[in-house]
PDB file of N, CA and C in Angstrom:
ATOM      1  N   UNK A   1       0.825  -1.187   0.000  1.00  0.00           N
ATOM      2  CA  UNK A   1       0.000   0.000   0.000  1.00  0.00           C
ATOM      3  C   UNK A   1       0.875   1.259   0.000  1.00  0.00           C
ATOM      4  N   UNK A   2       1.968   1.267   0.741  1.00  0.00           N
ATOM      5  CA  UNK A   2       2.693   2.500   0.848  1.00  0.00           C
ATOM      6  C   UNK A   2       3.560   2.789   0.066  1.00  0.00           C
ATOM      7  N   UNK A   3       4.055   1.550  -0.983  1.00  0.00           N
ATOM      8  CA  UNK A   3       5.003   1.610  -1.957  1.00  0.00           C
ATOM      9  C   UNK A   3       3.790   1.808  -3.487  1.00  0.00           C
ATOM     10  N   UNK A   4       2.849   1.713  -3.307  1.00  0.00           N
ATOM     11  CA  UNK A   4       2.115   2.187  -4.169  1.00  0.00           C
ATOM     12  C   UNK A   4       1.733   3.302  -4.258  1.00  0.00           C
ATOM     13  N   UNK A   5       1.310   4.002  -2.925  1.00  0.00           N
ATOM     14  CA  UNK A   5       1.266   5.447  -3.470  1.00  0.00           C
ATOM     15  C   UNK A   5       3.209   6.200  -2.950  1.00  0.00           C
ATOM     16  N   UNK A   6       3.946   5.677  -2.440  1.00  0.00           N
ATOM     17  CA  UNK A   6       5.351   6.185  -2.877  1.00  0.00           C
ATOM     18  C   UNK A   6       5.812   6.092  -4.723  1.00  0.00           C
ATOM     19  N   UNK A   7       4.894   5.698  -5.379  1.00  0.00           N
ATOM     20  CA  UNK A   7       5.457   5.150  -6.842  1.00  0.00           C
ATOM     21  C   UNK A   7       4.143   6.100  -7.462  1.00  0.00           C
ATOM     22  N   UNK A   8       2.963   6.362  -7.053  1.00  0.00           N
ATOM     23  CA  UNK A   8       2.167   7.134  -7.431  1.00  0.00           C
ATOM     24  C   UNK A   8       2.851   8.698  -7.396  1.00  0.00           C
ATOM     25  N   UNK A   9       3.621   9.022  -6.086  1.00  0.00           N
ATOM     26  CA  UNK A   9       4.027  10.538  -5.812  1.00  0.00           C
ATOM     27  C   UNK A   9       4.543  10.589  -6.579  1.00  0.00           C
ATOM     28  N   UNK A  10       6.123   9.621  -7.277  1.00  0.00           N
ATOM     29  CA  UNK A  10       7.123   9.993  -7.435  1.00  0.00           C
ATOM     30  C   UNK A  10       7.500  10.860  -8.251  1.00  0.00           C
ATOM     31  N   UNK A  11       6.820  10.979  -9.348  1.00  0.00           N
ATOM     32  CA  UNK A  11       6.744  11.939 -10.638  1.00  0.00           C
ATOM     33  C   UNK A  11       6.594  13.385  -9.840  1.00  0.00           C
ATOM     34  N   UNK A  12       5.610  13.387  -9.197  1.00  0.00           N
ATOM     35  CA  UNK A  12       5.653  14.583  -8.727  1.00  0.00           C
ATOM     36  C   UNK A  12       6.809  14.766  -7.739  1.00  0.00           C
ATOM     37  N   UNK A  13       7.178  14.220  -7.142  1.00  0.00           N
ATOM     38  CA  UNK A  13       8.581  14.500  -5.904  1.00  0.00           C
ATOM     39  C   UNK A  13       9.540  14.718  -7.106  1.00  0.00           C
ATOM     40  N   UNK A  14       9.441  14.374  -8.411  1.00  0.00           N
ATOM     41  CA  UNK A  14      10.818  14.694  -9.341  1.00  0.00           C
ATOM     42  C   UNK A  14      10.399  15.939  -9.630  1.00  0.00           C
ATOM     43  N   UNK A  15       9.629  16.246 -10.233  1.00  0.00           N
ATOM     44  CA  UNK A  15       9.355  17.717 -11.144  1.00  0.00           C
ATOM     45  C   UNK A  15       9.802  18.489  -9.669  1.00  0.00           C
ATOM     46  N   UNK A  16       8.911  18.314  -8.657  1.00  0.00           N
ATOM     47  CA  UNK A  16       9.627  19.252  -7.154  1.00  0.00           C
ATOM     48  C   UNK A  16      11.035  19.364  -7.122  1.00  0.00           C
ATOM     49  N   UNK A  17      11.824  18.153  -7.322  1.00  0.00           N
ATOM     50  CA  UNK A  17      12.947  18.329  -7.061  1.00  0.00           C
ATOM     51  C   UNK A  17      13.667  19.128  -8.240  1.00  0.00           C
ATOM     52  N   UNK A  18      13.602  19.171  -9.088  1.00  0.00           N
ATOM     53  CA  UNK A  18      13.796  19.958 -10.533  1.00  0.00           C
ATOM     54  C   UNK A  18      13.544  21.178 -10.444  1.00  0.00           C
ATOM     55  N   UNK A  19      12.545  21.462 -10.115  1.00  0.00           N
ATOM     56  CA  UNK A  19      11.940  23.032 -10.389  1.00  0.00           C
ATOM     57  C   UNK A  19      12.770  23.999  -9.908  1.00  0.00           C
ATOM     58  N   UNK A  20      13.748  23.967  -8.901  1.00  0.00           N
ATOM     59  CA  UNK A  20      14.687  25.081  -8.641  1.00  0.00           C
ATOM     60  C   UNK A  20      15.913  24.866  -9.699  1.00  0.00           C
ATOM     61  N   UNK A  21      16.380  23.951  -9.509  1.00  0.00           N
ATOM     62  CA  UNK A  21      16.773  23.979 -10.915  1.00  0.00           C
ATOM     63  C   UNK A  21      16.739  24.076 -12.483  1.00  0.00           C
ATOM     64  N   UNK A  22      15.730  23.835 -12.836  1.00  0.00           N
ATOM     65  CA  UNK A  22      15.133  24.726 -14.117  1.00  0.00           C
ATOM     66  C   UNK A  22      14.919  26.256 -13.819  1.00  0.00           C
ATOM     67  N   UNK A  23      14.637  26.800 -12.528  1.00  0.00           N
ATOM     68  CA  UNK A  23      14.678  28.391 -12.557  1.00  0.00           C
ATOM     69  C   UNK A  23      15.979  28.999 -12.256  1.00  0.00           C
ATOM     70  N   UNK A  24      16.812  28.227 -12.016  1.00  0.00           N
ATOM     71  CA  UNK A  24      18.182  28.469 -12.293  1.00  0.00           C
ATOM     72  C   UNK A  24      19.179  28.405 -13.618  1.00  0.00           C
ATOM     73  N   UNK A  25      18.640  27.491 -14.168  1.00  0.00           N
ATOM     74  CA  UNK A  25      18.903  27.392 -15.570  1.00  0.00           C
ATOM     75  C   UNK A  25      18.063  29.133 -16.222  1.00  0.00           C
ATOM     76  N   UNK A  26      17.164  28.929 -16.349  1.00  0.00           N
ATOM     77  CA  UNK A  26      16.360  29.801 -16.615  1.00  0.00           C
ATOM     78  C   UNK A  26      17.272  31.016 -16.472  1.00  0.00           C
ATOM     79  N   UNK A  27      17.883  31.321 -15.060  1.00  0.00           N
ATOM     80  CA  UNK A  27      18.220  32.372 -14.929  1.00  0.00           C
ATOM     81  C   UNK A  27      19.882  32.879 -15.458  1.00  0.00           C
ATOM     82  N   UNK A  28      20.041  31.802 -15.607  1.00  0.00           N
ATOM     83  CA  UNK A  28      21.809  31.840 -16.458  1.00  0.00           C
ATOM     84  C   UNK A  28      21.646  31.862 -17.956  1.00  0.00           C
ATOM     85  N   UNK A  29      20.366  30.834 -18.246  1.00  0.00           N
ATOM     86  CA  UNK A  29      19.960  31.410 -20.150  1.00  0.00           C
ATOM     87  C   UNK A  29      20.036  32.800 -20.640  1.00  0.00           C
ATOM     88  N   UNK A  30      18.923  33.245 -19.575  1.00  0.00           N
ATOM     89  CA  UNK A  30      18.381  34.946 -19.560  1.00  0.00           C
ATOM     90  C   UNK A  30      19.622  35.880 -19.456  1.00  0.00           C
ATOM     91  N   UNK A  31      20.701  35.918 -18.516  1.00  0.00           N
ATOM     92  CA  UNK A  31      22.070  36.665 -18.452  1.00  0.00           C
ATOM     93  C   UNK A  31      22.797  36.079 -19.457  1.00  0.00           C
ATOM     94  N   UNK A  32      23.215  34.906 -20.352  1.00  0.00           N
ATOM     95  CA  UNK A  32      23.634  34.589 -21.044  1.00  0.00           C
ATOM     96  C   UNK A  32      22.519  35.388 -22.441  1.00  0.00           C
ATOM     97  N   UNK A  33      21.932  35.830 -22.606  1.00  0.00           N
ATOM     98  CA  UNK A  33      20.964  36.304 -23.607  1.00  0.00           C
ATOM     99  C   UNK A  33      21.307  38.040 -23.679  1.00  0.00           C
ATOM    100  N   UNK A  34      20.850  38.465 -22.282  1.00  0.00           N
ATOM    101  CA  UNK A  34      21.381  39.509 -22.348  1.00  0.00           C
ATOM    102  C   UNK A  34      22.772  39.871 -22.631  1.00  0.00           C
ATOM    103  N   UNK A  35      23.762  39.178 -22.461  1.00  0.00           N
ATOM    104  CA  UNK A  35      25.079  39.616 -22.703  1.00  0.00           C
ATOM    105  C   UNK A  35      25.241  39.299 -23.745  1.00  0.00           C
ATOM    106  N   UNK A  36      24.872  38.204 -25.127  1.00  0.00           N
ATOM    107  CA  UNK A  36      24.313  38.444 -26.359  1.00  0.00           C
ATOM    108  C   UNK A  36      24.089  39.599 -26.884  1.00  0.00           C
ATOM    109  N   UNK A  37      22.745  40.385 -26.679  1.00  0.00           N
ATOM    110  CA  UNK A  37      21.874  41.115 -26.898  1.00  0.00           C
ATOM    111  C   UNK A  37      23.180  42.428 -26.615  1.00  0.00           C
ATOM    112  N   UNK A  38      23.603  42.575 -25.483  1.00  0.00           N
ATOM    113  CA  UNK A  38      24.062  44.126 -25.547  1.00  0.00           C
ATOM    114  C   UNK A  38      25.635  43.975 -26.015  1.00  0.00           C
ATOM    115  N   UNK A  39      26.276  42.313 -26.403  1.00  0.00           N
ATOM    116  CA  UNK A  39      27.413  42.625 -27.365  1.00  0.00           C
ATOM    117  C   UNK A  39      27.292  42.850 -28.957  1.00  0.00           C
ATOM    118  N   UNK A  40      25.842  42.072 -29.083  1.00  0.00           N
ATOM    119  CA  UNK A  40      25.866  43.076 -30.824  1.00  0.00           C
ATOM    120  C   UNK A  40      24.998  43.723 -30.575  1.00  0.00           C
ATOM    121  N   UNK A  41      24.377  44.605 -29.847  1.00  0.00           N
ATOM    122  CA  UNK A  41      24.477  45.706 -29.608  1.00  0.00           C
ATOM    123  C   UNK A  41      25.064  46.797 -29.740  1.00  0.00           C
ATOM    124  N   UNK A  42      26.550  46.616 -28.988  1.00  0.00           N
ATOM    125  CA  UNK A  42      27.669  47.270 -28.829  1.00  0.00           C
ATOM    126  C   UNK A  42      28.648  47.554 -29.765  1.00  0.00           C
ATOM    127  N   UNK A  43      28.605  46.137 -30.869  1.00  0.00           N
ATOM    128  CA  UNK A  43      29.448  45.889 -31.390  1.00  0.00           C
ATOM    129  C   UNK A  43      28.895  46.911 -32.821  1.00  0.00           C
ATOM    130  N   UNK A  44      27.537  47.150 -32.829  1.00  0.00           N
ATOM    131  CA  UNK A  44      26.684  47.799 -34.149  1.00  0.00           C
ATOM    132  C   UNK A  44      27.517  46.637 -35.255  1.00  0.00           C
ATOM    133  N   UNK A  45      27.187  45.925 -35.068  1.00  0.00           N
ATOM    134  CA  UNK A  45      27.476  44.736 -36.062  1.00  0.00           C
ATOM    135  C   UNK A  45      26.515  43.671 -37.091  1.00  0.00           C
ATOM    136  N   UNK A  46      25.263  43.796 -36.195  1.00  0.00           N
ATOM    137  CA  UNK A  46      23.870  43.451 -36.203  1.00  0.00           C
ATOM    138  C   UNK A  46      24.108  41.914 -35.832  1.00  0.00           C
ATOM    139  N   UNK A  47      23.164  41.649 -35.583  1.00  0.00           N
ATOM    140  CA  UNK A  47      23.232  40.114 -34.981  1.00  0.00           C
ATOM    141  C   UNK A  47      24.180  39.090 -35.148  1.00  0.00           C
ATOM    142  N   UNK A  48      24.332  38.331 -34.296  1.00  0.00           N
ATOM    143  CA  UNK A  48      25.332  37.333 -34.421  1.00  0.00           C
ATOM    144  C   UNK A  48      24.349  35.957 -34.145  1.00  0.00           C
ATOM    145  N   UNK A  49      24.709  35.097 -35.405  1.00  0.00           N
ATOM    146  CA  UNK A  49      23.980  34.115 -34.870  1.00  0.00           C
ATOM    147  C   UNK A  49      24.648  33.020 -34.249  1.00  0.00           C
ATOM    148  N   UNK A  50      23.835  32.303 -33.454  1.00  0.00           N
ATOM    149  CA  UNK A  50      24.171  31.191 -32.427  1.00  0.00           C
ATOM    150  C   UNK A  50      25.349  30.318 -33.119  1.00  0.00           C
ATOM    151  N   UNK A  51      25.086  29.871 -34.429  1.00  0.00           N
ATOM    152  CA  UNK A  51      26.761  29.372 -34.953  1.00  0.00           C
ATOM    153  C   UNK A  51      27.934  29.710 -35.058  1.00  0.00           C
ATOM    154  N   UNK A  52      27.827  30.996 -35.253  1.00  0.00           N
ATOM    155  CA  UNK A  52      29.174  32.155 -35.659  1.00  0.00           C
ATOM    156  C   UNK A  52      29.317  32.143 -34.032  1.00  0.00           C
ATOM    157  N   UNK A  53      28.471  32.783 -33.049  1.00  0.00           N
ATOM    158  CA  UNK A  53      29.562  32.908 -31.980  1.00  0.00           C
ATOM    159  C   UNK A  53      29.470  31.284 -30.555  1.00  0.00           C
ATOM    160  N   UNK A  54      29.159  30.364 -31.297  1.00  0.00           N
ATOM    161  CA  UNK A  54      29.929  29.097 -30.820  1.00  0.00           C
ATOM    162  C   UNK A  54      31.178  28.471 -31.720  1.00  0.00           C
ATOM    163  N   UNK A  55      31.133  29.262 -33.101  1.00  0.00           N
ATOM    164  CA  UNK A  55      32.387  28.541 -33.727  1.00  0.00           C
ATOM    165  C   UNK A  55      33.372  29.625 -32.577  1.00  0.00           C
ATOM    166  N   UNK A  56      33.135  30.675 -32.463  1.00  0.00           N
ATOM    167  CA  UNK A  56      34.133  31.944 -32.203  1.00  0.00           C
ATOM    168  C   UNK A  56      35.115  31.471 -30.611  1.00  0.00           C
ATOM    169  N   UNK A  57      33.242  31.144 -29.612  1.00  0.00           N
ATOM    170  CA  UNK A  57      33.798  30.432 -28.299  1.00  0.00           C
ATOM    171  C   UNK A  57      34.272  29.029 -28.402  1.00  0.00           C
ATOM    172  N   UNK A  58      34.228  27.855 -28.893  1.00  0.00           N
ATOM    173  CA  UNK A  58      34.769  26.912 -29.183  1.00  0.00           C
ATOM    174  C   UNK A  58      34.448  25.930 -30.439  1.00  0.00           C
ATOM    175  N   UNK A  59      35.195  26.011 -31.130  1.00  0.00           N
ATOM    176  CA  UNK A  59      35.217  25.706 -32.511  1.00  0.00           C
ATOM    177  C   UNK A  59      35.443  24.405 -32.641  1.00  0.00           C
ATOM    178  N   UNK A  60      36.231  23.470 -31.505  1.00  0.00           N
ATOM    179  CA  UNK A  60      36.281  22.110 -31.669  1.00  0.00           C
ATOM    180  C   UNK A  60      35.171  21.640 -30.897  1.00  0.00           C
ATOM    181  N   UNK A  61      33.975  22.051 -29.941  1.00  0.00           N
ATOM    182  CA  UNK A  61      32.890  21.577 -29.589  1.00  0.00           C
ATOM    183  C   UNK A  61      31.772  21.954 -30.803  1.00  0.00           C
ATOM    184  N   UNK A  62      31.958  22.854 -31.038  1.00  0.00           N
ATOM    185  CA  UNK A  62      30.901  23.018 -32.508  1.00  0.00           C
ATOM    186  C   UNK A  62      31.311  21.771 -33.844  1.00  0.00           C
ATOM    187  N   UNK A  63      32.593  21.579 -34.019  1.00  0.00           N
ATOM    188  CA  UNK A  63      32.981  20.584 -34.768  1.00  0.00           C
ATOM    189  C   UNK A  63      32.659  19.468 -34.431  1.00  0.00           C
ATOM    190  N   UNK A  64      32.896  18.756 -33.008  1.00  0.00           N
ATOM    191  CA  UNK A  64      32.360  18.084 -32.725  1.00  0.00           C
ATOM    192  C   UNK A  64      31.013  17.504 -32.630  1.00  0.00           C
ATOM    193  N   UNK A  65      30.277  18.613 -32.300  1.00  0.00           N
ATOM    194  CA  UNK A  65      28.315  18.458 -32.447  1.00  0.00           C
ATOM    195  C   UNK A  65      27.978  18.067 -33.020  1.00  0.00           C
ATOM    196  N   UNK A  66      28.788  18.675 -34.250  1.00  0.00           N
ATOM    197  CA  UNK A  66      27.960  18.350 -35.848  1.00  0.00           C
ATOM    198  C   UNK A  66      28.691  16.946 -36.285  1.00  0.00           C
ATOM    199  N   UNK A  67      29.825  16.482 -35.891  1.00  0.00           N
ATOM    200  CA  UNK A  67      30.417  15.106 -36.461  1.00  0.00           C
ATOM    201  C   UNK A  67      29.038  14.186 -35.522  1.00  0.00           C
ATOM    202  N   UNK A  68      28.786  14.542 -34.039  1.00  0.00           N
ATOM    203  CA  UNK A  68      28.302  13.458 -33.292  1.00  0.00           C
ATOM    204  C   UNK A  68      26.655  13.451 -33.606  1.00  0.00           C
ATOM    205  N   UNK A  69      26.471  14.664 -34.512  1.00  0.00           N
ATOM    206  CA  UNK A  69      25.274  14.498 -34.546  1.00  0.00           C
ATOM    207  C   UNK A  69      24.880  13.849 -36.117  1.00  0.00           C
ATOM    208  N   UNK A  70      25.567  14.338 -36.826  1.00  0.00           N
ATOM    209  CA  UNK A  70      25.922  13.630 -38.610  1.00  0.00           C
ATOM    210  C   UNK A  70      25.934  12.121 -38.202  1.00  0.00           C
ATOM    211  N   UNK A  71      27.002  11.385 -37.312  1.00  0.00           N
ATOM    212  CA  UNK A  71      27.061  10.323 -37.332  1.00  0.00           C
ATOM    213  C   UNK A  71      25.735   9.553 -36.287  1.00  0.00           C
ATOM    214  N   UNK A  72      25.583   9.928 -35.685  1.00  0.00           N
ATOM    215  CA  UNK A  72      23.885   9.281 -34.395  1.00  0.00           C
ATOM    216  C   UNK A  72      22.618   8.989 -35.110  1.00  0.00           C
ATOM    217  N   UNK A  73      22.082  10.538 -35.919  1.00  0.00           N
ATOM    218  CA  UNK A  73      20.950  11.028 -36.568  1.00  0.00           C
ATOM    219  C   UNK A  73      20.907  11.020 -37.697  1.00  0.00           C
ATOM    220  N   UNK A  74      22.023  11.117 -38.445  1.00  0.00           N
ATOM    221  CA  UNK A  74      22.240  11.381 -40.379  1.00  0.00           C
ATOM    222  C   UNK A  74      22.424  12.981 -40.340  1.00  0.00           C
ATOM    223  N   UNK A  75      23.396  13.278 -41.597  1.00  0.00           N
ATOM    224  CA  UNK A  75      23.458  14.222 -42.041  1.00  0.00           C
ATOM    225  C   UNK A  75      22.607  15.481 -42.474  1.00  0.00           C
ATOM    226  N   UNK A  76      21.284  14.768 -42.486  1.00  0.00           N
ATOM    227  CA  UNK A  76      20.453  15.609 -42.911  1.00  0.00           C
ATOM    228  C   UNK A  76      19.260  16.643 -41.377  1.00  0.00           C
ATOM    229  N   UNK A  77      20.131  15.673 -40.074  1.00  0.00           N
ATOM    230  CA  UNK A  77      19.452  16.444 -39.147  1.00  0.00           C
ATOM    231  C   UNK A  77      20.440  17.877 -38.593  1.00  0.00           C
ATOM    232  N   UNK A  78      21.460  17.488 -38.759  1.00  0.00           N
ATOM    233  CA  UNK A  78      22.475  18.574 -38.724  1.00  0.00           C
ATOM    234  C   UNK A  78      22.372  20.013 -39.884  1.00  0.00           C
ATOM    235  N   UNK A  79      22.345  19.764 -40.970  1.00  0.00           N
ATOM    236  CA  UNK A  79      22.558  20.931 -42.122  1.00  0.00           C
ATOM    237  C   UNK A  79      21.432  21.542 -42.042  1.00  0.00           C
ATOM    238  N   UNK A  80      19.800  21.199 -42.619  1.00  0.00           N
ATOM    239  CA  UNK A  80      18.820  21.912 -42.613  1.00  0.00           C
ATOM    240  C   UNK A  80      18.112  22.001 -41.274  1.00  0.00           C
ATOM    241  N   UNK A  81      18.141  21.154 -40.526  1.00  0.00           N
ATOM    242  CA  UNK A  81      16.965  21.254 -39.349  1.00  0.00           C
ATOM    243  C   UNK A  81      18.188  21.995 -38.259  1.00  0.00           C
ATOM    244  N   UNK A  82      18.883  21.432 -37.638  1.00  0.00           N
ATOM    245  CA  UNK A  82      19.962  22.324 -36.634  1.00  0.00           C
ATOM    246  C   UNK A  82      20.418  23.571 -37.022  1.00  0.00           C
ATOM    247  N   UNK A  83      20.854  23.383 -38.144  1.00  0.00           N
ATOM    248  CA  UNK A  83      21.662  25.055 -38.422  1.00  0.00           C
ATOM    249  C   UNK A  83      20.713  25.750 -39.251  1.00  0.00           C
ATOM    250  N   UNK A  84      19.265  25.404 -38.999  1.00  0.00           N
ATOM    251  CA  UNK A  84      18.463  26.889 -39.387  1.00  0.00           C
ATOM    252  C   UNK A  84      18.073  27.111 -37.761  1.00  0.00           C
ATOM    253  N   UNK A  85      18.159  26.202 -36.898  1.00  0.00           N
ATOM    254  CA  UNK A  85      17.711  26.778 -35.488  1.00  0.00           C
ATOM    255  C   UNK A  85      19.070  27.923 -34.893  1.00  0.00           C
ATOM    256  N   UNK A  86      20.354  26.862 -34.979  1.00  0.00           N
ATOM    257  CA  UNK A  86      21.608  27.939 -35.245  1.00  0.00           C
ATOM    258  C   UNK A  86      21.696  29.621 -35.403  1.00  0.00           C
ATOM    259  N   UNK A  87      21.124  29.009 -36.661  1.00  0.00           N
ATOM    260  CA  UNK A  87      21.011  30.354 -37.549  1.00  0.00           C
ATOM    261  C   UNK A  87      20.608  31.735 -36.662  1.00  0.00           C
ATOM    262  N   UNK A  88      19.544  31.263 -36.163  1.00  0.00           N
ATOM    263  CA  UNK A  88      18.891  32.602 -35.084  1.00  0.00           C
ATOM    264  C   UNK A  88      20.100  33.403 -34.040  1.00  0.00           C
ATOM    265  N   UNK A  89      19.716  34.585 -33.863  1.00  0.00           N
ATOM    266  CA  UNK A  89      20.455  35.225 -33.190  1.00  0.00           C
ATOM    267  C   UNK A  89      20.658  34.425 -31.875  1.00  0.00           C
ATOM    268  N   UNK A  90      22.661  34.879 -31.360  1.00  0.00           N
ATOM    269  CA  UNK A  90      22.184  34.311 -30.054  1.00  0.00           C
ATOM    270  C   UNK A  90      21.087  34.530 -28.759  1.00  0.00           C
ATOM    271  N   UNK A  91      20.919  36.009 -29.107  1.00  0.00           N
ATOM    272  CA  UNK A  91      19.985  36.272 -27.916  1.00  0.00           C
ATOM    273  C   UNK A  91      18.459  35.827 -27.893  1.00  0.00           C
ATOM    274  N   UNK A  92      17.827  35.627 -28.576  1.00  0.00           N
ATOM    275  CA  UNK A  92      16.990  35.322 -29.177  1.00  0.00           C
ATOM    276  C   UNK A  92      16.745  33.736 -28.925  1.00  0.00           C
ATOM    277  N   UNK A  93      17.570  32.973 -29.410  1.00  0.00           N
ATOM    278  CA  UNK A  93      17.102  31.160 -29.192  1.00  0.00           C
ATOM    279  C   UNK A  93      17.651  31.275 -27.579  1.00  0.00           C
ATOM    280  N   UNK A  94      18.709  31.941 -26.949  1.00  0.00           N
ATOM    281  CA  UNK A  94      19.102  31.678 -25.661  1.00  0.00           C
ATOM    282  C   UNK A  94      17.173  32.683 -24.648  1.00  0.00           C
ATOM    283  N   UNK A  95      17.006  33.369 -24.953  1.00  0.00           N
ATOM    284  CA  UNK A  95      15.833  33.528 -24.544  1.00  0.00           C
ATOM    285  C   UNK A  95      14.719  32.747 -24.650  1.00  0.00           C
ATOM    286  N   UNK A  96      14.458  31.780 -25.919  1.00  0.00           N
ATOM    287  CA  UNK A  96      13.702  31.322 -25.990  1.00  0.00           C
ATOM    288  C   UNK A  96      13.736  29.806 -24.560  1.00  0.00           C
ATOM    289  N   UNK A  97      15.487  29.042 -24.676  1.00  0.00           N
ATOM    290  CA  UNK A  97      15.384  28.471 -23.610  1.00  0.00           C
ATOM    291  C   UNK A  97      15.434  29.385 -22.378  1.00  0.00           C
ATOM    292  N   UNK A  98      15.501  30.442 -22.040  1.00  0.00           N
ATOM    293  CA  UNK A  98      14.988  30.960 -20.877  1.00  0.00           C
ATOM    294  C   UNK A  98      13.795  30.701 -20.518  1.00  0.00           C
ATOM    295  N   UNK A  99      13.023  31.087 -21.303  1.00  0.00           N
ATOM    296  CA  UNK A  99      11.442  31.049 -21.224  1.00  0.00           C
ATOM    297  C   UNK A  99      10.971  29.574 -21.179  1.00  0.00           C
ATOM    298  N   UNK A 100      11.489  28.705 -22.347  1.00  0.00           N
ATOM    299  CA  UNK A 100      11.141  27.027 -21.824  1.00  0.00           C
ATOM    300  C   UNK A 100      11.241  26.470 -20.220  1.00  0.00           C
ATOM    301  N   UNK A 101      12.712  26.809 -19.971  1.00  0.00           N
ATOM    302  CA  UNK A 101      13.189  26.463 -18.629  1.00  0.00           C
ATOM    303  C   UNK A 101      12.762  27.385 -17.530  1.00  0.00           C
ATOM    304  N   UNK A 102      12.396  28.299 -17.301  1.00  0.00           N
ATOM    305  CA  UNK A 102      11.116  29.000 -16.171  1.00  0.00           C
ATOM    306  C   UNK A 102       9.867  28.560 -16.807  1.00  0.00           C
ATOM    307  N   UNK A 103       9.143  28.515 -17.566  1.00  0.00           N
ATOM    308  CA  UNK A 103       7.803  28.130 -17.517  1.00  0.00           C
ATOM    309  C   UNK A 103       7.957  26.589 -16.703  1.00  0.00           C
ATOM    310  N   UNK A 104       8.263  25.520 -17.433  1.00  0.00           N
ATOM    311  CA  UNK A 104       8.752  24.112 -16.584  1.00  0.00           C
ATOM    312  C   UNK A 104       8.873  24.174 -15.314  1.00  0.00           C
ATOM    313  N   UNK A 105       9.833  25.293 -14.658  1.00  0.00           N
ATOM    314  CA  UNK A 105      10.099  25.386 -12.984  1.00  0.00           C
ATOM    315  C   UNK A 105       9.602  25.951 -12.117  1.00  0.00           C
ATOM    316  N   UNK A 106       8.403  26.596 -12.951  1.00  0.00           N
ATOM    317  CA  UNK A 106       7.904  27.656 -12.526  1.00  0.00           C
ATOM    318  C   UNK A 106       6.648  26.857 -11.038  1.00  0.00           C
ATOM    319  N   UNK A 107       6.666  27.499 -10.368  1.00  0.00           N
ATOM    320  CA  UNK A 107       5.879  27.096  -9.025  1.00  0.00           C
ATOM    321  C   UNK A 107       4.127  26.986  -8.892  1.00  0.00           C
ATOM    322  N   UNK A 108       4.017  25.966  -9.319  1.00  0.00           N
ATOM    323  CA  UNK A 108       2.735  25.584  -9.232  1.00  0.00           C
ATOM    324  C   UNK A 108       1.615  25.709  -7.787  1.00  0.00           C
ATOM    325  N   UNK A 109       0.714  26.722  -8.473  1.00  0.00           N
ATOM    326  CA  UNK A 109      -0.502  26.744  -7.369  1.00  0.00           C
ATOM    327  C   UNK A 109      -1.030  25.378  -6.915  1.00  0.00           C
ATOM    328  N   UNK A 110      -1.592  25.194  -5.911  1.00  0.00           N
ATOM    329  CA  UNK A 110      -2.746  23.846  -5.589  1.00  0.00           C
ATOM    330  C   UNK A 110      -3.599  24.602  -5.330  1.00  0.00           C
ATOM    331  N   UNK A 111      -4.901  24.343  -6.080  1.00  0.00           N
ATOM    332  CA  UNK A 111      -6.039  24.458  -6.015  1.00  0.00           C
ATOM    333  C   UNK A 111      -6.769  23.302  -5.449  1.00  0.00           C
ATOM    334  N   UNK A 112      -7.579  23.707  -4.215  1.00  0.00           N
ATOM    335  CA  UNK A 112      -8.614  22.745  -3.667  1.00  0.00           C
ATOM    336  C   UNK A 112     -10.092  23.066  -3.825  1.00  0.00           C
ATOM    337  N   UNK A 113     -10.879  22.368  -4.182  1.00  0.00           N
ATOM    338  CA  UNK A 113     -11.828  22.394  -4.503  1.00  0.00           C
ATOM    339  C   UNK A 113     -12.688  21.612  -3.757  1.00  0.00           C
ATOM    340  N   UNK A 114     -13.685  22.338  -3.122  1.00  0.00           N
ATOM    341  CA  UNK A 114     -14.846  21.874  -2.008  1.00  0.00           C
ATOM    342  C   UNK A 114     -16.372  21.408  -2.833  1.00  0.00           C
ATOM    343  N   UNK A 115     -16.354  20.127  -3.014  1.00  0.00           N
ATOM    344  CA  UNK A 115     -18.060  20.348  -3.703  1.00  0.00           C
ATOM    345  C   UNK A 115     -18.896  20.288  -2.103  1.00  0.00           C
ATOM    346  N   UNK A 116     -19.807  21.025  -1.931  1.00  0.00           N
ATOM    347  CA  UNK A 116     -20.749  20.852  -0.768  1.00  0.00           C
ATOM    348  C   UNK A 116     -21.960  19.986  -0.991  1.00  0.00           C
TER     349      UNK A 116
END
């Protein structure tokens, strides 16, 4: 009986245990976005997209991605489907996982409901 509803919670005791951590993620995406955002900004360069400045920060993990992902998935998930997501500015897709990773961690109300 008690290992049944311990196996009923558990999903929920995980997402609990997660949720500060996805709003932590969340919150290093978002400063990682902004510091994006106000270096081409700064730079009046106009956008930089997410490929150009991971070849720039490491060029043998970007090389790598694309060998491990060419060889796992096929070639064809790497060129058109990855590097048009790439393509997007960094601030921009790094915001977008901001926003994935706080909505996910984000702190759920309980609502109780009384029928009389």
């Amino acid at each position: 009986m008690r290992l049944l509803r311990f196996l009923k919670q558990l999903p929920q005791r995980f997402v609990g245990a997660m949720a500060p951590i996805l709003r932590l993620l969340a919150a290093v995406f978002l400063l990682a976005a902004v510091f994006a955002f106000v270096s081409d900004w700064a730079l009046s360069t106009g956008p930089t997209s997410t490929a150009d400045m991971w070849k720039q920060i490491s060029p043998t993990s970007f090389a790598q991605a694309a060998k491990s992902v060419a060889g796992t998935l096929g070639a064809w998930t790497w060129d058109p489907i990855l590097m048009t997501l790439l393509s997007f500015p960094a601030y921009v897709l790094l915001g977008i996982m901001a926003l994935a990773a706080g909505v996910a961690g984000r702190r759920r109300r309980v609502v109780r409901v009384f029928v009389n």
